[in-house]
Protein backbone atom coordinates (compact mmCIF):
# COMPACT_ATOMS: atom_id res chain seq x y z
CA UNK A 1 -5.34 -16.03 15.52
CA UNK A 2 -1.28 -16.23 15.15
CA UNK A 3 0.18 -13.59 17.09
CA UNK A 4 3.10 -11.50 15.43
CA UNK A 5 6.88 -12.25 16.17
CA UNK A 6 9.12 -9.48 17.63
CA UNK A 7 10.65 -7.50 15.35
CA UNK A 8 14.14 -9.26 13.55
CA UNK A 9 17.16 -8.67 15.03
CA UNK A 10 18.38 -6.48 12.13
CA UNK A 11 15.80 -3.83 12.70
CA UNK A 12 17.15 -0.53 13.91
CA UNK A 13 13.76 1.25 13.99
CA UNK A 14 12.13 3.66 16.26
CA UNK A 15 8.97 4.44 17.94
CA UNK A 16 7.54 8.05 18.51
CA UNK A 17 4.62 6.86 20.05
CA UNK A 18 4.24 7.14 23.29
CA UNK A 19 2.91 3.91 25.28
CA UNK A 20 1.81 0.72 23.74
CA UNK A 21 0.76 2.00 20.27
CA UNK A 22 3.79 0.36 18.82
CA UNK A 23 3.95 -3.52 19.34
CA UNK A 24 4.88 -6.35 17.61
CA UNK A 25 2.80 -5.84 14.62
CA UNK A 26 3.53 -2.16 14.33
CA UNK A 27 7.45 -2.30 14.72
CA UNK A 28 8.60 1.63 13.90
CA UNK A 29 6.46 4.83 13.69
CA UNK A 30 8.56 7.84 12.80
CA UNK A 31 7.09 11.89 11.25
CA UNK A 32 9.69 13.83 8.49
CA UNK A 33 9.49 17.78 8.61
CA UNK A 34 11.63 19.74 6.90
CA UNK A 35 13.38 16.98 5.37
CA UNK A 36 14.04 15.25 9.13
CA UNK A 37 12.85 13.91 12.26
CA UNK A 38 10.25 15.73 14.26
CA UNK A 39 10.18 13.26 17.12
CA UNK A 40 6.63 13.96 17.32
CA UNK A 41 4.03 10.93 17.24
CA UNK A 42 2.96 10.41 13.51
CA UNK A 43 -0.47 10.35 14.37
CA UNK A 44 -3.00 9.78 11.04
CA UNK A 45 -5.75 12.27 11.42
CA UNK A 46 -6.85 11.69 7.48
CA UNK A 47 -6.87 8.07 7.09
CA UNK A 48 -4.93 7.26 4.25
CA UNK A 49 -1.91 6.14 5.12
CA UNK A 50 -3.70 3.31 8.09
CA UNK A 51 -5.94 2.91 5.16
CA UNK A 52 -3.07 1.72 2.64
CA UNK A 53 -0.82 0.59 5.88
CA UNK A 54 -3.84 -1.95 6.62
CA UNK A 55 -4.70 -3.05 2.84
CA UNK A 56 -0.91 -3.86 2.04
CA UNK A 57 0.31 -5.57 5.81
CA UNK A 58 -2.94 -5.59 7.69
CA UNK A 59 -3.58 -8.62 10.41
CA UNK A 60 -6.50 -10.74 10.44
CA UNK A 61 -9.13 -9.79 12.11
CA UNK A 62 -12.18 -11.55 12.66
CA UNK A 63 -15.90 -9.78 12.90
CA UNK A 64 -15.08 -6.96 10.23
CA UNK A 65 -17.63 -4.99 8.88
CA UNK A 66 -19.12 -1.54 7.59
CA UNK A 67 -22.41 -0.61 8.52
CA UNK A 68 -22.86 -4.42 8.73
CA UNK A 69 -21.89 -4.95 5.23
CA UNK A 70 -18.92 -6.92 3.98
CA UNK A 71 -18.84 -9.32 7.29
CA UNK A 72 -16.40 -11.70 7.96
CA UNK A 73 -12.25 -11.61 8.52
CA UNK A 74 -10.19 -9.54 6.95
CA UNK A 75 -6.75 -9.20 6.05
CA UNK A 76 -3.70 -7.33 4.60
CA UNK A 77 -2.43 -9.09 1.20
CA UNK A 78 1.14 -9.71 4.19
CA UNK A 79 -0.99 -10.35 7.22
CA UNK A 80 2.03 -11.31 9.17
CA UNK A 81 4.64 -8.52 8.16
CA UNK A 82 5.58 -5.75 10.08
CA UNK A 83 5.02 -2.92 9.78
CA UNK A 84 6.92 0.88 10.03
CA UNK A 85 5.28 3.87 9.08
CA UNK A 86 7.13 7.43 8.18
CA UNK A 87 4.79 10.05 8.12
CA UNK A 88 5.51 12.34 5.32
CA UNK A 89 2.30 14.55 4.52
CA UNK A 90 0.11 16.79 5.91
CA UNK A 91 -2.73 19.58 4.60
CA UNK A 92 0.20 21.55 2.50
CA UNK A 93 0.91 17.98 0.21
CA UNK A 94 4.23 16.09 0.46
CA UNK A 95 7.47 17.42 0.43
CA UNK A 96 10.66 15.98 -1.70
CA UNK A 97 12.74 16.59 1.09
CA UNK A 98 10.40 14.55 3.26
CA UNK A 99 10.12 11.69 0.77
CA UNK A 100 13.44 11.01 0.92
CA UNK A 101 14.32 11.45 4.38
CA UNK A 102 11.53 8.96 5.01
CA UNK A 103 13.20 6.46 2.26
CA UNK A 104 16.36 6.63 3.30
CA UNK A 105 15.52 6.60 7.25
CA UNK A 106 13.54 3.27 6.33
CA UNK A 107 16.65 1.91 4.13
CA UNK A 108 18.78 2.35 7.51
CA UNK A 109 16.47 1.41 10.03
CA UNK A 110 16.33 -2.32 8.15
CA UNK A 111 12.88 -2.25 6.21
CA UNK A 112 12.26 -5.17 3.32
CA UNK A 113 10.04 -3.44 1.72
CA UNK A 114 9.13 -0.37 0.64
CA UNK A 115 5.14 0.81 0.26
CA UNK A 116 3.96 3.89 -1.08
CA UNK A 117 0.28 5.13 -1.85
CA UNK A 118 1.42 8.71 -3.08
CA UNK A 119 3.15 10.12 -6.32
CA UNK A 120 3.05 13.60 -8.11
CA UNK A 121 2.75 12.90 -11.88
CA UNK A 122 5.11 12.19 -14.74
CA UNK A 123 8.39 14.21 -13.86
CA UNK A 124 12.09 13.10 -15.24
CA UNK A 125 13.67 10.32 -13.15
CA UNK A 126 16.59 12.74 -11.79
CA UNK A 127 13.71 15.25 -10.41
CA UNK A 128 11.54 12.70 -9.20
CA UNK A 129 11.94 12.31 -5.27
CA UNK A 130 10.51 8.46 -5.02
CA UNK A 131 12.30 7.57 -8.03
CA UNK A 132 15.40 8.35 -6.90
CA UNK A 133 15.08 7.35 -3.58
CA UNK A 134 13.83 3.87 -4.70
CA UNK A 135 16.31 3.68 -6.96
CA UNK A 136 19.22 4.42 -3.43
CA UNK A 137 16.89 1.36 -2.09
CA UNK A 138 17.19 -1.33 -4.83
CA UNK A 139 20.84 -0.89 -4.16
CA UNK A 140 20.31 -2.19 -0.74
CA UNK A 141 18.39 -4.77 -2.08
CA UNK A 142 14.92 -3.45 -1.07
CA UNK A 143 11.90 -3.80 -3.16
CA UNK A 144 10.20 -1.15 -3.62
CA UNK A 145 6.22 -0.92 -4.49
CA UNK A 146 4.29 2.53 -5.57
CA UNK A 147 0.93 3.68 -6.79
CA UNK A 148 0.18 4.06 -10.43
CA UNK A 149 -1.79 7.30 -9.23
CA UNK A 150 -5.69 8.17 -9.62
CA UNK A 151 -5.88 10.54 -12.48
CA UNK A 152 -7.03 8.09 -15.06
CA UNK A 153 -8.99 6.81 -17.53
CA UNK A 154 -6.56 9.30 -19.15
CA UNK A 155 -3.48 7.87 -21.20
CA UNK A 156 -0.08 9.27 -19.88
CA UNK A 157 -0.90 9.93 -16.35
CA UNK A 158 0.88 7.37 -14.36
CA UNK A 159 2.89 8.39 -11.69
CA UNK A 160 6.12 6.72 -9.83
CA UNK A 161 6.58 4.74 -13.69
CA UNK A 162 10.85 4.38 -13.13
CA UNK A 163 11.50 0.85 -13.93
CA UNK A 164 13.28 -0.07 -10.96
CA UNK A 165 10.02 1.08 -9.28
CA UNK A 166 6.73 -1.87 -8.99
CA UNK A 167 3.93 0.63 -10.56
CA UNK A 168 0.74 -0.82 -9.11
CA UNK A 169 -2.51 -0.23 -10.82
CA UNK A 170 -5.91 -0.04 -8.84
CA UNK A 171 -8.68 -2.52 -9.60
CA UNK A 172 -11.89 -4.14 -8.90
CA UNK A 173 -12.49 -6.81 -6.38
CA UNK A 174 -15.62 -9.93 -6.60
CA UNK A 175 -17.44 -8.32 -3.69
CA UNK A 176 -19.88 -5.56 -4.24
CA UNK A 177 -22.52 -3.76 -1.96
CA UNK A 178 -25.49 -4.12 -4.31
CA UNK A 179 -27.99 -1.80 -4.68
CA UNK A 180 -30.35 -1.79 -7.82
CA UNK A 181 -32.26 1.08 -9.51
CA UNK A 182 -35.70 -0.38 -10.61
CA UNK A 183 -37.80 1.57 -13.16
CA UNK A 184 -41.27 1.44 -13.97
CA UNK A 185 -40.80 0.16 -16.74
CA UNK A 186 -39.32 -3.48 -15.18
CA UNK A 187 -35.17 -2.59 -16.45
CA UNK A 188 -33.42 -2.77 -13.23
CA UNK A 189 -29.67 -1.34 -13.01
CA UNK A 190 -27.20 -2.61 -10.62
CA UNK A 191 -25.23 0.04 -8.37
CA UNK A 192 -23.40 0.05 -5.52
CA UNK A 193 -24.22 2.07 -1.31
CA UNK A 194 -23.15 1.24 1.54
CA UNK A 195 -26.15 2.48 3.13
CA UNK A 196 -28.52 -0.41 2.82
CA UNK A 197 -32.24 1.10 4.09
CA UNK A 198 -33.93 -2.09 4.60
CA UNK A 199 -37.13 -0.10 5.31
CA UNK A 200 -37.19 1.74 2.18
CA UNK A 201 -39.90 0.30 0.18
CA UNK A 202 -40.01 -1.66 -3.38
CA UNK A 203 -43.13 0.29 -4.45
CA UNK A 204 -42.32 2.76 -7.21
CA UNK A 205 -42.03 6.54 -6.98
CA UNK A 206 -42.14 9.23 -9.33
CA UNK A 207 -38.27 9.46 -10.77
CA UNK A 208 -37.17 12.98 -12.34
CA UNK A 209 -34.15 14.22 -13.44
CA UNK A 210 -32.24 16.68 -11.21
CA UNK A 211 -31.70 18.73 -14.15
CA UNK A 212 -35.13 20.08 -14.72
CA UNK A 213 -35.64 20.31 -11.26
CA UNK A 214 -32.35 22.68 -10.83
CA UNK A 215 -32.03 26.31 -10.39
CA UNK A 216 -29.37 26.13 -12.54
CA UNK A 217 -30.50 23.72 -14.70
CA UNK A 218 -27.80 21.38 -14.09
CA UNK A 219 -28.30 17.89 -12.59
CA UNK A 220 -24.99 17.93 -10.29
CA UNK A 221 -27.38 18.50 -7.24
CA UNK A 222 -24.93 21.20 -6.24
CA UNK A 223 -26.17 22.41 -2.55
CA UNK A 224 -29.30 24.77 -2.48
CA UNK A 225 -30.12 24.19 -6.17
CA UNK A 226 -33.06 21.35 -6.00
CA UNK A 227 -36.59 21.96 -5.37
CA UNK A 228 -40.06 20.30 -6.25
CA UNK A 229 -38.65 16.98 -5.65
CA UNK A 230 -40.13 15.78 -2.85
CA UNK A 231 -40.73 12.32 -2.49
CA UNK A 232 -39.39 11.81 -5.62
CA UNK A 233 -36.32 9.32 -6.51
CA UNK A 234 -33.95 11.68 -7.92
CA UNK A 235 -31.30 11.23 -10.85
CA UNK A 236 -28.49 13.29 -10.19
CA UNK A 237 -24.82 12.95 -12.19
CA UNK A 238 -21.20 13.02 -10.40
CA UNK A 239 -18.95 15.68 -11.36
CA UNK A 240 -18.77 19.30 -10.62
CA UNK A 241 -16.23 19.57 -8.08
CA UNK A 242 -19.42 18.46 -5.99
CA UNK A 243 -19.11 15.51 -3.29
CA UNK A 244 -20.63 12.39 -4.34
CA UNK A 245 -22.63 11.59 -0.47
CA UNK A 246 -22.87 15.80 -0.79
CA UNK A 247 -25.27 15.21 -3.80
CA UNK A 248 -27.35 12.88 -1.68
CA UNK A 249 -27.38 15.50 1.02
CA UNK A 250 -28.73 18.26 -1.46
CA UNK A 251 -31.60 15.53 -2.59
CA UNK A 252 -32.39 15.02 1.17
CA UNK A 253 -32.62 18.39 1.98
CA UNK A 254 -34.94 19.35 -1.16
CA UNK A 255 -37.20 16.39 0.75
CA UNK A 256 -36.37 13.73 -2.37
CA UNK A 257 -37.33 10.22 -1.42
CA UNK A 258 -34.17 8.80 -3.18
CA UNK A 259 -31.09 9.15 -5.58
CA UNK A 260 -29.42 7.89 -8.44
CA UNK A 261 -26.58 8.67 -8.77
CA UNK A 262 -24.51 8.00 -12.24
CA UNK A 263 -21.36 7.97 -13.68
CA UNK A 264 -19.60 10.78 -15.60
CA UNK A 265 -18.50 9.54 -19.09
CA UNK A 266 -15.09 8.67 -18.13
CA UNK A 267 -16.08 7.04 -15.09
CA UNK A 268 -17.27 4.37 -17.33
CA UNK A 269 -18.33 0.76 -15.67
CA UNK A 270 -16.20 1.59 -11.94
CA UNK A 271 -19.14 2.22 -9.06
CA UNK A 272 -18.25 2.91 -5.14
CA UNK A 273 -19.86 1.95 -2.09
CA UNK A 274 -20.56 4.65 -0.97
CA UNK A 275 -22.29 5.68 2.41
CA UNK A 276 -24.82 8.08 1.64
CA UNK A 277 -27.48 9.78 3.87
CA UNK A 278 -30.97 8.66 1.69
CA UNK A 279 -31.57 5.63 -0.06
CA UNK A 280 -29.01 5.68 -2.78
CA UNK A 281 -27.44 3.78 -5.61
CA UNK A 282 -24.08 5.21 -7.87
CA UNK A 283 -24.82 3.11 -11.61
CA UNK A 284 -22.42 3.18 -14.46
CA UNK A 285 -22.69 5.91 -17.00
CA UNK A 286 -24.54 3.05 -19.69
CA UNK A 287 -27.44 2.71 -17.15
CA UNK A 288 -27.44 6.58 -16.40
CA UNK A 289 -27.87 7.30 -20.26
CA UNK A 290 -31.06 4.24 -19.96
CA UNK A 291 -32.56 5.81 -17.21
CA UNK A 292 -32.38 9.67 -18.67
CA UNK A 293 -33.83 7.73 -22.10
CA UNK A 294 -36.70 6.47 -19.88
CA UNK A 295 -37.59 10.03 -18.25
CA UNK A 296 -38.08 11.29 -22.13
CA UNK A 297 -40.17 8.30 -23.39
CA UNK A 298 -42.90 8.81 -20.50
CA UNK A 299 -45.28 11.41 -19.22
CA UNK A 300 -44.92 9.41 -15.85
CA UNK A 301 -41.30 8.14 -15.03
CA UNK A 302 -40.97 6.03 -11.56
CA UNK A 303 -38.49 4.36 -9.84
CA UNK A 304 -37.23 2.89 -7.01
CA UNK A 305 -34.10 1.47 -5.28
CA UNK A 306 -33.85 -2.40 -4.14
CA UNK A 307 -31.11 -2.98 -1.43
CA UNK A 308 -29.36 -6.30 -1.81
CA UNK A 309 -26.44 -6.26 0.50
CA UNK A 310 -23.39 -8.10 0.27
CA UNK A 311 -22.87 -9.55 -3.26
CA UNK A 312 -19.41 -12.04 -3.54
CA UNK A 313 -18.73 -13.60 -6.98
CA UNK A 314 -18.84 -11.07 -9.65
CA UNK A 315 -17.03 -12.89 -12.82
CA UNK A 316 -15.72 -10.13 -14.49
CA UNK A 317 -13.39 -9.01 -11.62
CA UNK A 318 -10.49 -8.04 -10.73
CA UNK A 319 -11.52 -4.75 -13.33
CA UNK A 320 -9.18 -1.78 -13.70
CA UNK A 321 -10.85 0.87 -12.18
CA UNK A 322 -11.77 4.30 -13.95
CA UNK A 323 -9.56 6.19 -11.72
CA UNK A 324 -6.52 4.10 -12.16
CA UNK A 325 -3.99 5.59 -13.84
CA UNK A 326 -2.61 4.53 -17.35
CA UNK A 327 0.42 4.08 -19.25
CA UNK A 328 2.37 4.63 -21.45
CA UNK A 329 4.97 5.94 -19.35
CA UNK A 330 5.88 9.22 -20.04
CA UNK A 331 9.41 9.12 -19.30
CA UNK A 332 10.56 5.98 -20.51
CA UNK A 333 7.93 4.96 -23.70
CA UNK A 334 9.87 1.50 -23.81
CA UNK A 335 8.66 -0.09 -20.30
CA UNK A 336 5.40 -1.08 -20.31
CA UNK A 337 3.62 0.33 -17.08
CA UNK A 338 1.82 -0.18 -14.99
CA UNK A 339 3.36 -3.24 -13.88
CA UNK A 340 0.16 -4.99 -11.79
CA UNK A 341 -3.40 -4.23 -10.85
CA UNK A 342 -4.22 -4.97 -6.90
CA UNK A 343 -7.22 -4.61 -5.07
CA UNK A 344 -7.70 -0.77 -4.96
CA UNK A 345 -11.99 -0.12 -5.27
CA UNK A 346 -14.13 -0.14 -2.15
CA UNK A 347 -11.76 -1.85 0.65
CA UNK A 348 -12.85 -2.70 3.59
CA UNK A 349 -9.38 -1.82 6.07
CA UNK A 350 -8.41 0.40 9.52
CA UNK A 351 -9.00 3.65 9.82
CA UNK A 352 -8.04 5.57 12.52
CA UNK A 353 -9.61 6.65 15.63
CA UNK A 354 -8.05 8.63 18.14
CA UNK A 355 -8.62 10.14 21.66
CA UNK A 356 -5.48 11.55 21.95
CA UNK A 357 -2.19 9.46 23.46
């Protein structure tokens, strides 16, 4: 595996870590508060930004895996960039003031590049704190590279769309973790878990519909609403404000064998991999309408989930996910945006783990 080289002579960077956390792969680590320099380490306690760090400039690393699934080496789409990471968030959302601290603190210490998995809606350029400190960067010759946002399928609700800006849609990759609903009456529906039960068995249980099996008839298996399901596969639908592994958790507790989970209406086609506590599968919203048609036409329903594993080579990939979201662009109508699509569904990258430092 090729090692990193030291950081270039231009860079003017610094470190808040303490120790060996930074290196020659992670060249600059720096936390904004209050629209400056806390000098405290910018340690990720959420996830995201490794998460995005790792997707975008990522090494290779050999042996990678979730839960088994997805094995082999993986990589950043740069896997020999450095990389420098501002810390600008934290559980009250994202300052202006720290957005552009950050940007122009990255702009001085010698970055190339410019990443950023975060944006706030359509706002005018002038009041838009990544637009105009990408626009500062481009000056410098810097390229900068933002997130289209996840609020789609819904037209008008891109984010970071100023045309000096590369607005980067999210989409599908080939690979999927495949896990297929299979009903009694032989359709089988292709979904996606990450929790693979080998042990769960092919024979076919009696499937019902969370909805009549709800104390308030709904069928977003909100917590402490199912009951008589026991041993039974259970269709349940996302939405609600309610977690998507949380609706597994409700089906488990009732004592249900199994859930299927489908798609809201605008969630369309786009499935996650998902790693839920019971024998799962999330299907697209067409196979969710099948499988409530199937309930109706029979006095006896039955289902059961078939656990595939790692599936590569799915033709109609890359996809635009549901959640990406779409032009036009709201502020300027006559630049078509997004610019790209790049992997965005289901990644397999770092994610922190700390014991302190």
């Amino acid at each position: 595996m090729k090692e990193c080289h030291p950081p270039p002579a231009k860079w003017k960077g610094k470190c808040d870590f303490n120790g060996t956390f930074c290196n020659n792969k992670l060249i600059g680590a720096r936390s904004f508060q209050g629209g400056k320099t806390t000098g405290a380490p910018p340690v990720d306690l959420d996830g995201h930004g490794t998460h995005t760090s790792s997707t975008a400039g990522g090494n290779f690393v050999k042996g990678a895996s979730v839960f088994g699934m997805a094995n082999g080496t993986a990589s950043g789409m740069a896997p020999y960039a450095h990389l420098a990471m501002y810390q600008i968030c934290s559980e009250q959302g994202c300052s202006e003031s720290d957005i552009l601290a950050a940007m122009d603190t990255a702009v001085a210490d010698g970055v190339d590049v410019l990443s950023l998995s975060l944006g706030g809606g359509s706002v005018p350029f002038y009041a838009d704190g990544i637009a105009v400190g990408a626009f500062g960067a481009i000056q410098k010759g810097i390229f900068v590279s933002c997130s289209a946002g996840n609020e789609g399928p819904f037209y008008g609700s891109l984010s970071n769309e100023a045309p000096w800006i590369l607005t980067v849609g999210a989409s599908t990759i080939d690979r999927s973790i495949r896990a297929t609903a299979k009903l009694g009456n032989g359709q089988e529906y292709d979904g996606e878990s990450l929790f693979q039960d080998k042990n769960f068995s092919s024979n076919l249980l009696p499937l019902v519909y969370a909805g009549a099996y709800s104390k308030d008839s709904s069928a977003l298996c909100d917590v402490g609403t199912l009951s008589g399901v026991e041993g039974k596969v259970v269709l349940c639908e996302r939405g609600g404000g309610i977690g998507r592994i949380a609706k597994g958790e409700e089906v488990k507790r009732a004592g249900g064998a199994a859930m299927i989970l489908m798609n809201e209406d605008t969630d369309g086609y786009s499935t996650l991999a998902d790693a839920h506590v019971l024998p799962a599968t999330q299907v697209s919203y067409a196979a969710g309408v099948s499988i409530k048609a199937y309930i109706n036409s029979t006095s006896t329903p039955t289902a059961t989930i078939l656990f595939k594993g790692t599936i590569i080579g799915d033709k109609l990939a890359p996809e635009v996910s549901s959640f990406s979201s779409r032009g036009p662009s709201m502020q300027s109508p006559g630049i078509l945006k997004p610019d790209i699509i790049g992997p965005g569904v289901s990644i397999l990258a770092a994610w922190p783990v700390f014991g302190g430092q």
